[in-house]
PDB file of N, CA and C in Angstrom:
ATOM      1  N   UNK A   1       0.847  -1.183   0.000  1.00  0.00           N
ATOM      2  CA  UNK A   1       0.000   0.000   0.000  1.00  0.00           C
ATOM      3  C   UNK A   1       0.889   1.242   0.000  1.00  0.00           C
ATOM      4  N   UNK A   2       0.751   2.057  -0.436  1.00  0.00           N
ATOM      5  CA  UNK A   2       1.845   3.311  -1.369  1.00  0.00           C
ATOM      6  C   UNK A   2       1.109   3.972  -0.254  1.00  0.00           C
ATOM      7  N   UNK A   3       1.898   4.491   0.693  1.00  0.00           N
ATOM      8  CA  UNK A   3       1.974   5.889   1.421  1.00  0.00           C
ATOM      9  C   UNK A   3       2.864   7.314   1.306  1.00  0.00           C
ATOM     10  N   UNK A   4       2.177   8.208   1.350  1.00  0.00           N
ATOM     11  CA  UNK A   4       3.075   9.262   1.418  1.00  0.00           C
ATOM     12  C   UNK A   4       2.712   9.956   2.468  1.00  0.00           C
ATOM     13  N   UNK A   5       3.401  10.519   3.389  1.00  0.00           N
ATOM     14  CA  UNK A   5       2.879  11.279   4.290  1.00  0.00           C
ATOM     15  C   UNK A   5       3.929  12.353   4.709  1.00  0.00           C
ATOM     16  N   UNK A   6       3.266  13.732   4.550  1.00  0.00           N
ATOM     17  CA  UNK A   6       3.828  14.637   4.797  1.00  0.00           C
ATOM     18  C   UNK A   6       4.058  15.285   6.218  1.00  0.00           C
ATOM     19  N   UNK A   7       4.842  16.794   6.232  1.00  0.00           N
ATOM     20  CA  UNK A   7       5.186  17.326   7.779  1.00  0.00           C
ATOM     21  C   UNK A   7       6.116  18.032   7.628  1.00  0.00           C
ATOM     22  N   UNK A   8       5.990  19.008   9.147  1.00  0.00           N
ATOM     23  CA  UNK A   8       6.760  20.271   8.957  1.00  0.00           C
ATOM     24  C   UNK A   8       6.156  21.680   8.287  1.00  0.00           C
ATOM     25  N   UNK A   9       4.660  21.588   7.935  1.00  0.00           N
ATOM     26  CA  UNK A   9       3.999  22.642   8.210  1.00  0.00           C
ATOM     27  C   UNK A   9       3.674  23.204   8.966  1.00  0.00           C
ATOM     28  N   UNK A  10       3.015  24.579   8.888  1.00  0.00           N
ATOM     29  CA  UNK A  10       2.771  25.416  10.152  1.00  0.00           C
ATOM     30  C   UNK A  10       2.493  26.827   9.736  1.00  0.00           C
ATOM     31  N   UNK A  11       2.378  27.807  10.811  1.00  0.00           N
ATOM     32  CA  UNK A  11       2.660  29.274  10.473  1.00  0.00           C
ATOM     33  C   UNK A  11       3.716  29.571  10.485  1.00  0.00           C
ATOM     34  N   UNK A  12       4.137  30.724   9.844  1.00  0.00           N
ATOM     35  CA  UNK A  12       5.424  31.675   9.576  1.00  0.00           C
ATOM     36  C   UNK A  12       5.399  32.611   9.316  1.00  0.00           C
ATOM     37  N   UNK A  13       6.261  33.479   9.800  1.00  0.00           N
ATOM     38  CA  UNK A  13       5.880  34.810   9.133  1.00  0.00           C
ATOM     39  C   UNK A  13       6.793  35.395   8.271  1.00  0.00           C
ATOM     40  N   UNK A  14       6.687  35.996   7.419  1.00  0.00           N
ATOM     41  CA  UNK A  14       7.409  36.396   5.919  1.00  0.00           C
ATOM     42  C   UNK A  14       8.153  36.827   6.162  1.00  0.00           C
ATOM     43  N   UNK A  15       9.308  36.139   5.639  1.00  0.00           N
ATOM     44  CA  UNK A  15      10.862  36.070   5.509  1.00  0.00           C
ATOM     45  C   UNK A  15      11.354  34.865   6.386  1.00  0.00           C
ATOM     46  N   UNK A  16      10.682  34.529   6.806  1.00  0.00           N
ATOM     47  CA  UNK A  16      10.962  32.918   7.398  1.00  0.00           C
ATOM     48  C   UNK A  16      11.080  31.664   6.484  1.00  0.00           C
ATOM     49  N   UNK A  17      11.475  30.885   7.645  1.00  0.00           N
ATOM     50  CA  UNK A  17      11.746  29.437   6.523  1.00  0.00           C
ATOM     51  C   UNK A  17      11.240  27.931   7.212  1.00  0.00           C
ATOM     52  N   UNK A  18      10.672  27.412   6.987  1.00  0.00           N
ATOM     53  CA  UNK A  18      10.246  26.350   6.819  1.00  0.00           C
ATOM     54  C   UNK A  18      10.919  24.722   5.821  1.00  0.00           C
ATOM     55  N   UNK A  19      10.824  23.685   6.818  1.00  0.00           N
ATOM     56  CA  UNK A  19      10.970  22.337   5.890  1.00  0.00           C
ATOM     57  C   UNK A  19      10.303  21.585   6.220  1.00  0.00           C
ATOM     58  N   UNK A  20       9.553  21.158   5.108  1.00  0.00           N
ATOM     59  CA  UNK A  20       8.638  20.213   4.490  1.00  0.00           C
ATOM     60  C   UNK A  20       9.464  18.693   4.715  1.00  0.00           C
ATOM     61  N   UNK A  21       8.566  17.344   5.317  1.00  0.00           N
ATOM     62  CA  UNK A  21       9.257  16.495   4.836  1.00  0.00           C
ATOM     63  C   UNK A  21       7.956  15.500   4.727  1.00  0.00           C
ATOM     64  N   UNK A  22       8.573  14.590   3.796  1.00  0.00           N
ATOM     65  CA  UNK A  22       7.533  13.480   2.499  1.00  0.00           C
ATOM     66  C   UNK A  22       8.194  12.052   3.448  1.00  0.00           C
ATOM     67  N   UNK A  23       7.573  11.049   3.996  1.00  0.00           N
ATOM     68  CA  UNK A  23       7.592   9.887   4.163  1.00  0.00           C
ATOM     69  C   UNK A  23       6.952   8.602   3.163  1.00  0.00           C
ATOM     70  N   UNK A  24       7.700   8.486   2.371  1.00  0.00           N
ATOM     71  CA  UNK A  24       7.248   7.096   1.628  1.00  0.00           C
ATOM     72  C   UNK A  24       7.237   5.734   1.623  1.00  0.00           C
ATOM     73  N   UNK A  25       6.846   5.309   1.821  1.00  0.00           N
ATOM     74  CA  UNK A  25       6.132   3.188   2.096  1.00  0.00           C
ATOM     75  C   UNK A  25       5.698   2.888   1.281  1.00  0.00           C
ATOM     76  N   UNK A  26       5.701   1.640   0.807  1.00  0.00           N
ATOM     77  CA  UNK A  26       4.568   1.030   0.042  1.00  0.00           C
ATOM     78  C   UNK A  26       5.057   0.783  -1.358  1.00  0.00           C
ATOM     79  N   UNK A  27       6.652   1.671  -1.810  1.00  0.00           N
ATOM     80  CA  UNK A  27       6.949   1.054  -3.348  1.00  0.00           C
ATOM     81  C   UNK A  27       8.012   1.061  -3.133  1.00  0.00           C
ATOM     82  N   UNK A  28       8.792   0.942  -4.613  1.00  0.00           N
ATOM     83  CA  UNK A  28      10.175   1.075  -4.778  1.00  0.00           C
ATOM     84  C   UNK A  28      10.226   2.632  -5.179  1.00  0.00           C
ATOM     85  N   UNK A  29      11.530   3.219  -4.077  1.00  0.00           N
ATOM     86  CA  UNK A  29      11.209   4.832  -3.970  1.00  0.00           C
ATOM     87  C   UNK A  29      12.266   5.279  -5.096  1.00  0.00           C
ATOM     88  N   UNK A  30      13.420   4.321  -5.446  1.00  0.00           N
ATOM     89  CA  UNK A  30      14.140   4.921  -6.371  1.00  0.00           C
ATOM     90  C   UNK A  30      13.293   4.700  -7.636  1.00  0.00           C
ATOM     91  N   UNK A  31      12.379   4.304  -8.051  1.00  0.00           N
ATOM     92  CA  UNK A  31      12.307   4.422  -8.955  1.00  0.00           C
ATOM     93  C   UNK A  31      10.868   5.309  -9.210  1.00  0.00           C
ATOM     94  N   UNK A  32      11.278   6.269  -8.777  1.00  0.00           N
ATOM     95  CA  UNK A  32      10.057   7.051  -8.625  1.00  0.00           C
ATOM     96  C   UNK A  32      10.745   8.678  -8.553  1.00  0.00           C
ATOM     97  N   UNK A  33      10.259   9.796  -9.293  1.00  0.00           N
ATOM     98  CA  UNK A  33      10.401  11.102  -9.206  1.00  0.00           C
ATOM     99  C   UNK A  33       9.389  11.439  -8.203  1.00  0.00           C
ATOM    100  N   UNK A  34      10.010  12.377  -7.350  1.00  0.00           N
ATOM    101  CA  UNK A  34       9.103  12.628  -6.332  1.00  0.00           C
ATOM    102  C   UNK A  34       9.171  14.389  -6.855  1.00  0.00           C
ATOM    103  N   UNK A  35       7.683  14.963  -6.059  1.00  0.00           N
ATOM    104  CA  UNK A  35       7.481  16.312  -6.536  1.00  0.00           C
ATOM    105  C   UNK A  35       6.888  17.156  -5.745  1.00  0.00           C
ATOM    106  N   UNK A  36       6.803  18.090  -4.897  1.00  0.00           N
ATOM    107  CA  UNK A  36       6.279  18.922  -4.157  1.00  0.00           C
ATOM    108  C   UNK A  36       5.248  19.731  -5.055  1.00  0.00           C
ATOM    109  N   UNK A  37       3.499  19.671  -4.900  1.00  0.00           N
ATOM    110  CA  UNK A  37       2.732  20.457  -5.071  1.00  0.00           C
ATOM    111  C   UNK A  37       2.360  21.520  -4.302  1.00  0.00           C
ATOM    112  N   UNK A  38       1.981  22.279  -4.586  1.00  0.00           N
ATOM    113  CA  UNK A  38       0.611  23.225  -3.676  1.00  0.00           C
ATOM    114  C   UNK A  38      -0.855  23.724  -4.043  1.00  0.00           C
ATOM    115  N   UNK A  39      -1.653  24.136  -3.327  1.00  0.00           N
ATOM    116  CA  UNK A  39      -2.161  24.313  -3.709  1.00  0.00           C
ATOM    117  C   UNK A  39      -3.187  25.519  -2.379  1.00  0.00           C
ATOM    118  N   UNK A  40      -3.437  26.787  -3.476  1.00  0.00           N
ATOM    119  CA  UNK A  40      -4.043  27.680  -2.586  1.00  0.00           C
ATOM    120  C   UNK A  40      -5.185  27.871  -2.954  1.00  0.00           C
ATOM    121  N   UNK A  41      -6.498  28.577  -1.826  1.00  0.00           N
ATOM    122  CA  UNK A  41      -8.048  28.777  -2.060  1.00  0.00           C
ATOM    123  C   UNK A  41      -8.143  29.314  -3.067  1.00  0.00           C
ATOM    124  N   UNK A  42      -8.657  28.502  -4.025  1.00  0.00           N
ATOM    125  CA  UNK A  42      -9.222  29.451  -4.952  1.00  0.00           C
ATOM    126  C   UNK A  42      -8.465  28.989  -6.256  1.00  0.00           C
ATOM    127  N   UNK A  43      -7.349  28.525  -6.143  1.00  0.00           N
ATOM    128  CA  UNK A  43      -6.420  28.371  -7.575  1.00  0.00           C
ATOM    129  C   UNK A  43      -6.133  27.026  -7.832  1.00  0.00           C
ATOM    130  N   UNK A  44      -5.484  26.725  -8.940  1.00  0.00           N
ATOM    131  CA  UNK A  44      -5.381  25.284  -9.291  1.00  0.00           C
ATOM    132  C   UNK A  44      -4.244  24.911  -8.495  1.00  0.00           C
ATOM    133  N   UNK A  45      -3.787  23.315  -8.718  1.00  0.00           N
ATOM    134  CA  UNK A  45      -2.868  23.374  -7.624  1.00  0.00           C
ATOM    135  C   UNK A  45      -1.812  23.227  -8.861  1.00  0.00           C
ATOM    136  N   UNK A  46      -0.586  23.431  -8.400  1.00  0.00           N
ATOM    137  CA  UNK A  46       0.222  23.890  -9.184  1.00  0.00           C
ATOM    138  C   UNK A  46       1.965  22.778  -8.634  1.00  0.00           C
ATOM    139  N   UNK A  47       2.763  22.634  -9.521  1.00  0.00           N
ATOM    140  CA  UNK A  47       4.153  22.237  -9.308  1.00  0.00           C
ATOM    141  C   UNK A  47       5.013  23.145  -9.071  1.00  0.00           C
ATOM    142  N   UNK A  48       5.474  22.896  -7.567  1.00  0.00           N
ATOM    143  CA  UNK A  48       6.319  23.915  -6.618  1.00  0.00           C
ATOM    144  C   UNK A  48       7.941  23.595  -7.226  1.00  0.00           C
ATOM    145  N   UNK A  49       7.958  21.897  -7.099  1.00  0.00           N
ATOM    146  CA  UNK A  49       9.629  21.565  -7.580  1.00  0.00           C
ATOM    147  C   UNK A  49       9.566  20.301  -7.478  1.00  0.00           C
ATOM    148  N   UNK A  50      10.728  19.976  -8.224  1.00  0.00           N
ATOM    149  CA  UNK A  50      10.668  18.527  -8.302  1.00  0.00           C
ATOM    150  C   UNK A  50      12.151  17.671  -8.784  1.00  0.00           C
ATOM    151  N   UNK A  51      11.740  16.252  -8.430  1.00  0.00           N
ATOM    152  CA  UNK A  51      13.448  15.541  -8.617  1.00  0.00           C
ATOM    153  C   UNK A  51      13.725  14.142  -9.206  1.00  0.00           C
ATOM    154  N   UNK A  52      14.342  14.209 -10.027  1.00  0.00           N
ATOM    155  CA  UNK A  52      14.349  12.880 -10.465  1.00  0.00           C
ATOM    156  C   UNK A  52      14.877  11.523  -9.707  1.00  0.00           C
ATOM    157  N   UNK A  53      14.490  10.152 -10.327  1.00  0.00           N
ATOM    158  CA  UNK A  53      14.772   9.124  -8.780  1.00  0.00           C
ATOM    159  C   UNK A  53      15.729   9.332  -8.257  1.00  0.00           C
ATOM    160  N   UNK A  54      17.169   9.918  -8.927  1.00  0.00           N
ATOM    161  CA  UNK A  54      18.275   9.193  -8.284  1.00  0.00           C
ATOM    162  C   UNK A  54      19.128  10.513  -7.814  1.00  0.00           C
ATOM    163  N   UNK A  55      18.066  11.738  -8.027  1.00  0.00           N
ATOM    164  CA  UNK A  55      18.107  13.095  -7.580  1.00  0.00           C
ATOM    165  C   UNK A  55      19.018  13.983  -8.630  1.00  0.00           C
ATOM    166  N   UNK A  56      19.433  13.603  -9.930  1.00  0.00           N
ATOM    167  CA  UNK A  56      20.281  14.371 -10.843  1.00  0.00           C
ATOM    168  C   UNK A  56      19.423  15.370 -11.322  1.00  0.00           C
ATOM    169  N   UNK A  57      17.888  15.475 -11.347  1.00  0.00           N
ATOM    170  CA  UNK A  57      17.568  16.328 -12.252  1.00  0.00           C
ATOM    171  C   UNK A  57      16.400  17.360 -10.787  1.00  0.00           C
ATOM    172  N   UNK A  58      16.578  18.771 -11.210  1.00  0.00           N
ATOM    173  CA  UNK A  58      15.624  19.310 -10.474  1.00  0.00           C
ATOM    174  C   UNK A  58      15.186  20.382 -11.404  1.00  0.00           C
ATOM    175  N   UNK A  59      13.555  20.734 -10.716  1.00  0.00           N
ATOM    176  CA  UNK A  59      13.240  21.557 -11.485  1.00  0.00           C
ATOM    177  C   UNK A  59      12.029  22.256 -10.449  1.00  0.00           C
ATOM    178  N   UNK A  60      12.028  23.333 -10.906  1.00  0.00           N
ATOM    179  CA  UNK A  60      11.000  24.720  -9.691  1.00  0.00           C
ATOM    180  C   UNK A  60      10.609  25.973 -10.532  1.00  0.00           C
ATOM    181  N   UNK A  61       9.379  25.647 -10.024  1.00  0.00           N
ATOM    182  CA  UNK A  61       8.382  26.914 -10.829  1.00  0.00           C
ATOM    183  C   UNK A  61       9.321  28.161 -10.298  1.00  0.00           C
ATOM    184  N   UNK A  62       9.164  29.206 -11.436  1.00  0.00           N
ATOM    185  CA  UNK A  62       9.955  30.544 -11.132  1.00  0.00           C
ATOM    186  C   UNK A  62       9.686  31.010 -10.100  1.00  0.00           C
ATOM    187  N   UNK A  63       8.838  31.340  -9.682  1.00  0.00           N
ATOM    188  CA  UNK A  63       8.238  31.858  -7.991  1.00  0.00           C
ATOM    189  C   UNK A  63       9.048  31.682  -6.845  1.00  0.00           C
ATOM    190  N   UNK A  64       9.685  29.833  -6.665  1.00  0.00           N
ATOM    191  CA  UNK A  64      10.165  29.842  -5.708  1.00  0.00           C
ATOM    192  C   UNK A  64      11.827  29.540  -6.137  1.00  0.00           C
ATOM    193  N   UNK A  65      12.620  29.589  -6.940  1.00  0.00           N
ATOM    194  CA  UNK A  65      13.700  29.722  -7.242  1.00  0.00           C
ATOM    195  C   UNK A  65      14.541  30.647  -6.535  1.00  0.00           C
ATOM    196  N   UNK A  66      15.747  30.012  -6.341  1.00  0.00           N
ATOM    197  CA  UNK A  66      16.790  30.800  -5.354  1.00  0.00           C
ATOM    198  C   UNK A  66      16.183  30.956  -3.747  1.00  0.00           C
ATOM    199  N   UNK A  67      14.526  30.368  -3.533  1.00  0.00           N
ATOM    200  CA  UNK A  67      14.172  30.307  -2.247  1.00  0.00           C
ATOM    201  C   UNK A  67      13.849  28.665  -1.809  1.00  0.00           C
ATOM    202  N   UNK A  68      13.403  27.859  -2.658  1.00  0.00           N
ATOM    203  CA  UNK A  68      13.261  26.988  -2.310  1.00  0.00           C
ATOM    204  C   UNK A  68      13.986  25.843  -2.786  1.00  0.00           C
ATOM    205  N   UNK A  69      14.433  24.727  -1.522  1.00  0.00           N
ATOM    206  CA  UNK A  69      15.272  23.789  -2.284  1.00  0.00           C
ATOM    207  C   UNK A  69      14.688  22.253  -1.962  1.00  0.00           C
ATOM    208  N   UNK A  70      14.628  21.570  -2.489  1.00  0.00           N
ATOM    209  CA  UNK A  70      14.161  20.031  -2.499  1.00  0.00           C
ATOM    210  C   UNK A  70      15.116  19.496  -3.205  1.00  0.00           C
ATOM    211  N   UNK A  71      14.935  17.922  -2.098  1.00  0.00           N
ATOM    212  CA  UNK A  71      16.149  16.956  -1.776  1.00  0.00           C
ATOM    213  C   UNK A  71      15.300  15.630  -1.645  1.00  0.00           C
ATOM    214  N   UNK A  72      16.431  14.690  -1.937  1.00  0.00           N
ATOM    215  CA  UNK A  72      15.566  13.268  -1.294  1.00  0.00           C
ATOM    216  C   UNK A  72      16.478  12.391  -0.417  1.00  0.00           C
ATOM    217  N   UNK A  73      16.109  11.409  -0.054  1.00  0.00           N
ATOM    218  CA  UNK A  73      17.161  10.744   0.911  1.00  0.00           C
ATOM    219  C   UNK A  73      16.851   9.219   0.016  1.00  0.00           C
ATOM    220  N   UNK A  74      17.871   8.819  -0.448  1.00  0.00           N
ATOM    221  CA  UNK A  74      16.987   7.178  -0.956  1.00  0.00           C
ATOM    222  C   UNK A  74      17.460   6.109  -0.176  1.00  0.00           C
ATOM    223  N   UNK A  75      18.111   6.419   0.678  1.00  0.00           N
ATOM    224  CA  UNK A  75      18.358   5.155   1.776  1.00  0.00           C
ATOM    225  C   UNK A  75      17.157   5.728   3.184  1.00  0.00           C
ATOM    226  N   UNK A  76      16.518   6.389   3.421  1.00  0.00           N
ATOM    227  CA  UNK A  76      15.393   6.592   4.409  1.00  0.00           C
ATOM    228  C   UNK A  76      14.135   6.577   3.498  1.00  0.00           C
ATOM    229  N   UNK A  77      14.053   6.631   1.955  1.00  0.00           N
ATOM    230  CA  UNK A  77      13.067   6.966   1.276  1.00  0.00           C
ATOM    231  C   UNK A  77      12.290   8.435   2.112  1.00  0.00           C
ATOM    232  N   UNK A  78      12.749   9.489   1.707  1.00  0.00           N
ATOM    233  CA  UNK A  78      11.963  10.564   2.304  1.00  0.00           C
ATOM    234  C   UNK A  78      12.556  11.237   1.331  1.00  0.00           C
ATOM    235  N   UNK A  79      11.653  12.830   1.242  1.00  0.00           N
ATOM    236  CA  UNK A  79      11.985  13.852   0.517  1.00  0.00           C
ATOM    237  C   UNK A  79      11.604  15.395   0.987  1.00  0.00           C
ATOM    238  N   UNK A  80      12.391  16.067   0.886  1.00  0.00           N
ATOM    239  CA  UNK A  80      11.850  17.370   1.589  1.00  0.00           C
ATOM    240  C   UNK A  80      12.017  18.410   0.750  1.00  0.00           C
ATOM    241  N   UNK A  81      11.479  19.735   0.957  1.00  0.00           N
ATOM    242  CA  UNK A  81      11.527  21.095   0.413  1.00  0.00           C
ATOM    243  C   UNK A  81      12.027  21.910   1.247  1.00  0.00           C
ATOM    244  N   UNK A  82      13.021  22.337   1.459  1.00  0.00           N
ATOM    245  CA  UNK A  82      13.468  23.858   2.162  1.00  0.00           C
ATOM    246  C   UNK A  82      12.995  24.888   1.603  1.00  0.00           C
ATOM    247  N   UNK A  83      11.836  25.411   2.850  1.00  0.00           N
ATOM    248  CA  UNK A  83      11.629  26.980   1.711  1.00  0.00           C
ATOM    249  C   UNK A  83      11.968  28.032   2.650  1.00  0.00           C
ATOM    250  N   UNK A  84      12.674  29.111   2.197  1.00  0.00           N
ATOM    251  CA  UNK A  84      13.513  29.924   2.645  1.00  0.00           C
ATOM    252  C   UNK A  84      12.505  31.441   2.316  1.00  0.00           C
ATOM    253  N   UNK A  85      12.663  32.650   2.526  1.00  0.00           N
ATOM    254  CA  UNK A  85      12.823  33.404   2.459  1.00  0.00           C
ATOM    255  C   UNK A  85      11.479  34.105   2.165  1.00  0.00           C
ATOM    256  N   UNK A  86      10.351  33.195   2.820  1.00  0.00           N
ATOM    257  CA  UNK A  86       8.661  32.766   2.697  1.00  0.00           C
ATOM    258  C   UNK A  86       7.758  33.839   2.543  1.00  0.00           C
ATOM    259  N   UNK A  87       7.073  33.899   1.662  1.00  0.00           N
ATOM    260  CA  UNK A  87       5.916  35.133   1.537  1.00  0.00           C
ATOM    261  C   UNK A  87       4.903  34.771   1.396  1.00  0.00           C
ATOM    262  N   UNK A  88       4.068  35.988   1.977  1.00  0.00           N
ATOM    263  CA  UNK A  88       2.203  35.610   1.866  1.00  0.00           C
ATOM    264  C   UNK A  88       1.571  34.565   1.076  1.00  0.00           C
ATOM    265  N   UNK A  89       2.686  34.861  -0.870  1.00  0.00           N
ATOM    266  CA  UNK A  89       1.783  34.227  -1.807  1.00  0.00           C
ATOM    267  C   UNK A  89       2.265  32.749  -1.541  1.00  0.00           C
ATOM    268  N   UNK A  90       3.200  32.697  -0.682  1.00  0.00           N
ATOM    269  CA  UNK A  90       3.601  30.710  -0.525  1.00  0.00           C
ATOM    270  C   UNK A  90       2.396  29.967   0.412  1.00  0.00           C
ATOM    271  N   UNK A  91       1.301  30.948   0.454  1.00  0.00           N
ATOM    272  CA  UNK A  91       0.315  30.248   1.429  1.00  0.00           C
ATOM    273  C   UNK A  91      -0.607  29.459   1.050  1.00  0.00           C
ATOM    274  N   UNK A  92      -0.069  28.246   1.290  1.00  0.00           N
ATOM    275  CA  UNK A  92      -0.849  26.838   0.198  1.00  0.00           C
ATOM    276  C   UNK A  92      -1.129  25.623   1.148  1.00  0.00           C
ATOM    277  N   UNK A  93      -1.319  24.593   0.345  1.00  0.00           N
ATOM    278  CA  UNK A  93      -1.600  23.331   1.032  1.00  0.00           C
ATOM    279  C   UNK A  93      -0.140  22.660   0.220  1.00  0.00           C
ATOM    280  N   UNK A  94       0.420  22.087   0.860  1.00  0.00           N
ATOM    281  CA  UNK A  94       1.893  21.413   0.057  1.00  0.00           C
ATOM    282  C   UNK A  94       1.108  19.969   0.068  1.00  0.00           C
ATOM    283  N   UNK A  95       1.290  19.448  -1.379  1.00  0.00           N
ATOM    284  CA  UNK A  95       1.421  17.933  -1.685  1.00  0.00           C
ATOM    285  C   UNK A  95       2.487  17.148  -1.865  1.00  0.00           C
ATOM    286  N   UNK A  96       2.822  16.028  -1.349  1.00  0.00           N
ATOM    287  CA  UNK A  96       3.741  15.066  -1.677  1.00  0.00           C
ATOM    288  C   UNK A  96       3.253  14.424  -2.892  1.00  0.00           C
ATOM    289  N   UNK A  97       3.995  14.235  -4.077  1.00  0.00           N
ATOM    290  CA  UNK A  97       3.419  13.189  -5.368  1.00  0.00           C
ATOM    291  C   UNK A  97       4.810  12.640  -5.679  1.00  0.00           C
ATOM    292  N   UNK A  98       4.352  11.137  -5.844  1.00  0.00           N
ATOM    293  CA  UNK A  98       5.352  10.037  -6.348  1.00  0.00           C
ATOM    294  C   UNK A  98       5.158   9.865  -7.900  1.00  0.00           C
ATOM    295  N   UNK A  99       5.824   9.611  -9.293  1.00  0.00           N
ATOM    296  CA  UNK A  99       5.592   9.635 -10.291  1.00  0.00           C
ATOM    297  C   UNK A  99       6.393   8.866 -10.828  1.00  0.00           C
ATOM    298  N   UNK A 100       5.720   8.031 -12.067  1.00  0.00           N
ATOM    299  CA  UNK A 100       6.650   6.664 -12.474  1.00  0.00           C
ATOM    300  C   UNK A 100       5.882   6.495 -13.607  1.00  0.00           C
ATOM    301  N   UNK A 101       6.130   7.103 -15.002  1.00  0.00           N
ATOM    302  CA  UNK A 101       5.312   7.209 -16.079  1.00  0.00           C
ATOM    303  C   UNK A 101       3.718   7.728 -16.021  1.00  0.00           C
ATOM    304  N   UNK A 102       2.971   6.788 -15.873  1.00  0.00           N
ATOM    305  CA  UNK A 102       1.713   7.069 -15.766  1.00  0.00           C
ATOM    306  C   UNK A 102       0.983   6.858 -14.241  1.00  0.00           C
ATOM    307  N   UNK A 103       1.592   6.669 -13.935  1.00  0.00           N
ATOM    308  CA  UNK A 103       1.457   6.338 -11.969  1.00  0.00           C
ATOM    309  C   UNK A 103       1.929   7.688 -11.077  1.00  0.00           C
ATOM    310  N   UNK A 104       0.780   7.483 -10.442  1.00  0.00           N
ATOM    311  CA  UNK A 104       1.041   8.909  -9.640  1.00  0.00           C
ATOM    312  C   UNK A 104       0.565   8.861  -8.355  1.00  0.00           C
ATOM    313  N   UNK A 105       0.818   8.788  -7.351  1.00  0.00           N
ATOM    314  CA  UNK A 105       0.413   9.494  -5.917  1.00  0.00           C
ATOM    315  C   UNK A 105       0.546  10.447  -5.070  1.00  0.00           C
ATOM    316  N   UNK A 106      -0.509  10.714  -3.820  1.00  0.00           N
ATOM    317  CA  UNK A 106      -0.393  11.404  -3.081  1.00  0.00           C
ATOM    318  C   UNK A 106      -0.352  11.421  -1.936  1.00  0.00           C
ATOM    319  N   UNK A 107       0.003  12.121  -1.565  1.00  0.00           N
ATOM    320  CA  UNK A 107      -0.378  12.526   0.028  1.00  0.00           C
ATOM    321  C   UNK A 107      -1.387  13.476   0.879  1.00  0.00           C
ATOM    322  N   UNK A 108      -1.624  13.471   1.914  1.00  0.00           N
ATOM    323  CA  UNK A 108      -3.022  14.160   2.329  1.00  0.00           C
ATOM    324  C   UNK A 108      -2.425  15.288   2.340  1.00  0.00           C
ATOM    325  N   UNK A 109      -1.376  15.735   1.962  1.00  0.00           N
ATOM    326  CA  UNK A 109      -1.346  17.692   2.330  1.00  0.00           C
ATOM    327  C   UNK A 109      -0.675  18.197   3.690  1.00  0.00           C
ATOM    328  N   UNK A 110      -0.006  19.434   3.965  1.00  0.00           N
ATOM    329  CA  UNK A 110       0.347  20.056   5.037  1.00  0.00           C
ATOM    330  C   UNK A 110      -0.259  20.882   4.831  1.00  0.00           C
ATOM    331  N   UNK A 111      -0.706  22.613   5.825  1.00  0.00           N
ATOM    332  CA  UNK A 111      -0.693  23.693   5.462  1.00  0.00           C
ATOM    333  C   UNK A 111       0.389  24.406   5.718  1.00  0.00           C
ATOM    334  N   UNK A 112       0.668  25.466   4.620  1.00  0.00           N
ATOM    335  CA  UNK A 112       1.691  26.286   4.994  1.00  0.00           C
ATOM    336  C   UNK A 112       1.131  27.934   5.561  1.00  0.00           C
ATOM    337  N   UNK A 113       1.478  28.733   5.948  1.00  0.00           N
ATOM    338  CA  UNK A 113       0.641  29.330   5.780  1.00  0.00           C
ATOM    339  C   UNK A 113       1.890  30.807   6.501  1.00  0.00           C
ATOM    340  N   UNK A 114       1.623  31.706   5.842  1.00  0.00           N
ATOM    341  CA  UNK A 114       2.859  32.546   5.828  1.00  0.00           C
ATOM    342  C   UNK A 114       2.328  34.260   6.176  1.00  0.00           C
ATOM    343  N   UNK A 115       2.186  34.468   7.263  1.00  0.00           N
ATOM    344  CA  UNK A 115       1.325  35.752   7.646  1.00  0.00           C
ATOM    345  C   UNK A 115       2.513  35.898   8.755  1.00  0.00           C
ATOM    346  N   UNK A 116       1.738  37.589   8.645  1.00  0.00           N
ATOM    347  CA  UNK A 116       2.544  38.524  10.260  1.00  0.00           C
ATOM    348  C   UNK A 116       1.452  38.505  11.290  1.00  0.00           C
TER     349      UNK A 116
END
């Protein structure tokens, strides 16, 4: 049974930093790109950043570049996002997603939530 379960959300207040971390069970984790979503009231949910299995390839919507960094561990199977330097508009629900061609999962979500 494919789990993902996230953590390390919370409040913050802007210019703060926060880390996200992804717990995975249930497959083979190297062979899987893992990807940090979000998603805020009102908007679609969107791809924050992301990494290929064996962690050579990354990639992050312009928004959070030079602030946010995601990593994986493949001997704990976990994956996290460092987000650094945090503003109002980072105020989302973060998803964990596992991806392996046409296979995809999730996780139930953190909130982030980034106010004074």
């Amino acid at each position: 049974q494919v789990q993902l379960v996230e953590s390390g959300g919370g409040l913050v207040q802007p210019g703060g930093s926060l880390r996200l971390s992804c717990a995975a069970s249930g497959f083979i984790f190297t062979n899987y790109a893992m990807n940090w979503y979000r998603q805020a009231p009102g908007k679609e949910r969107e791809l924050v950043a992301g990494i290929s299995s064996v962690g050579g390839v990354l990639t992050y919507v312009d928004s959070v570049k030079g602030r946010f960094t995601i990593s994986r561990d493949n001997a704990k199977n976990m994956v996290y996002l460092q987000m650094n330097s945090l503003k109002s508009e980072d105020t989302a629900v973060y998803y964990c997603n596992a991806r392996r061609v046409v296979e995809s999962h999730w996780g139930q979500g953190t909130q982030v939530t980034v106010s004074s």
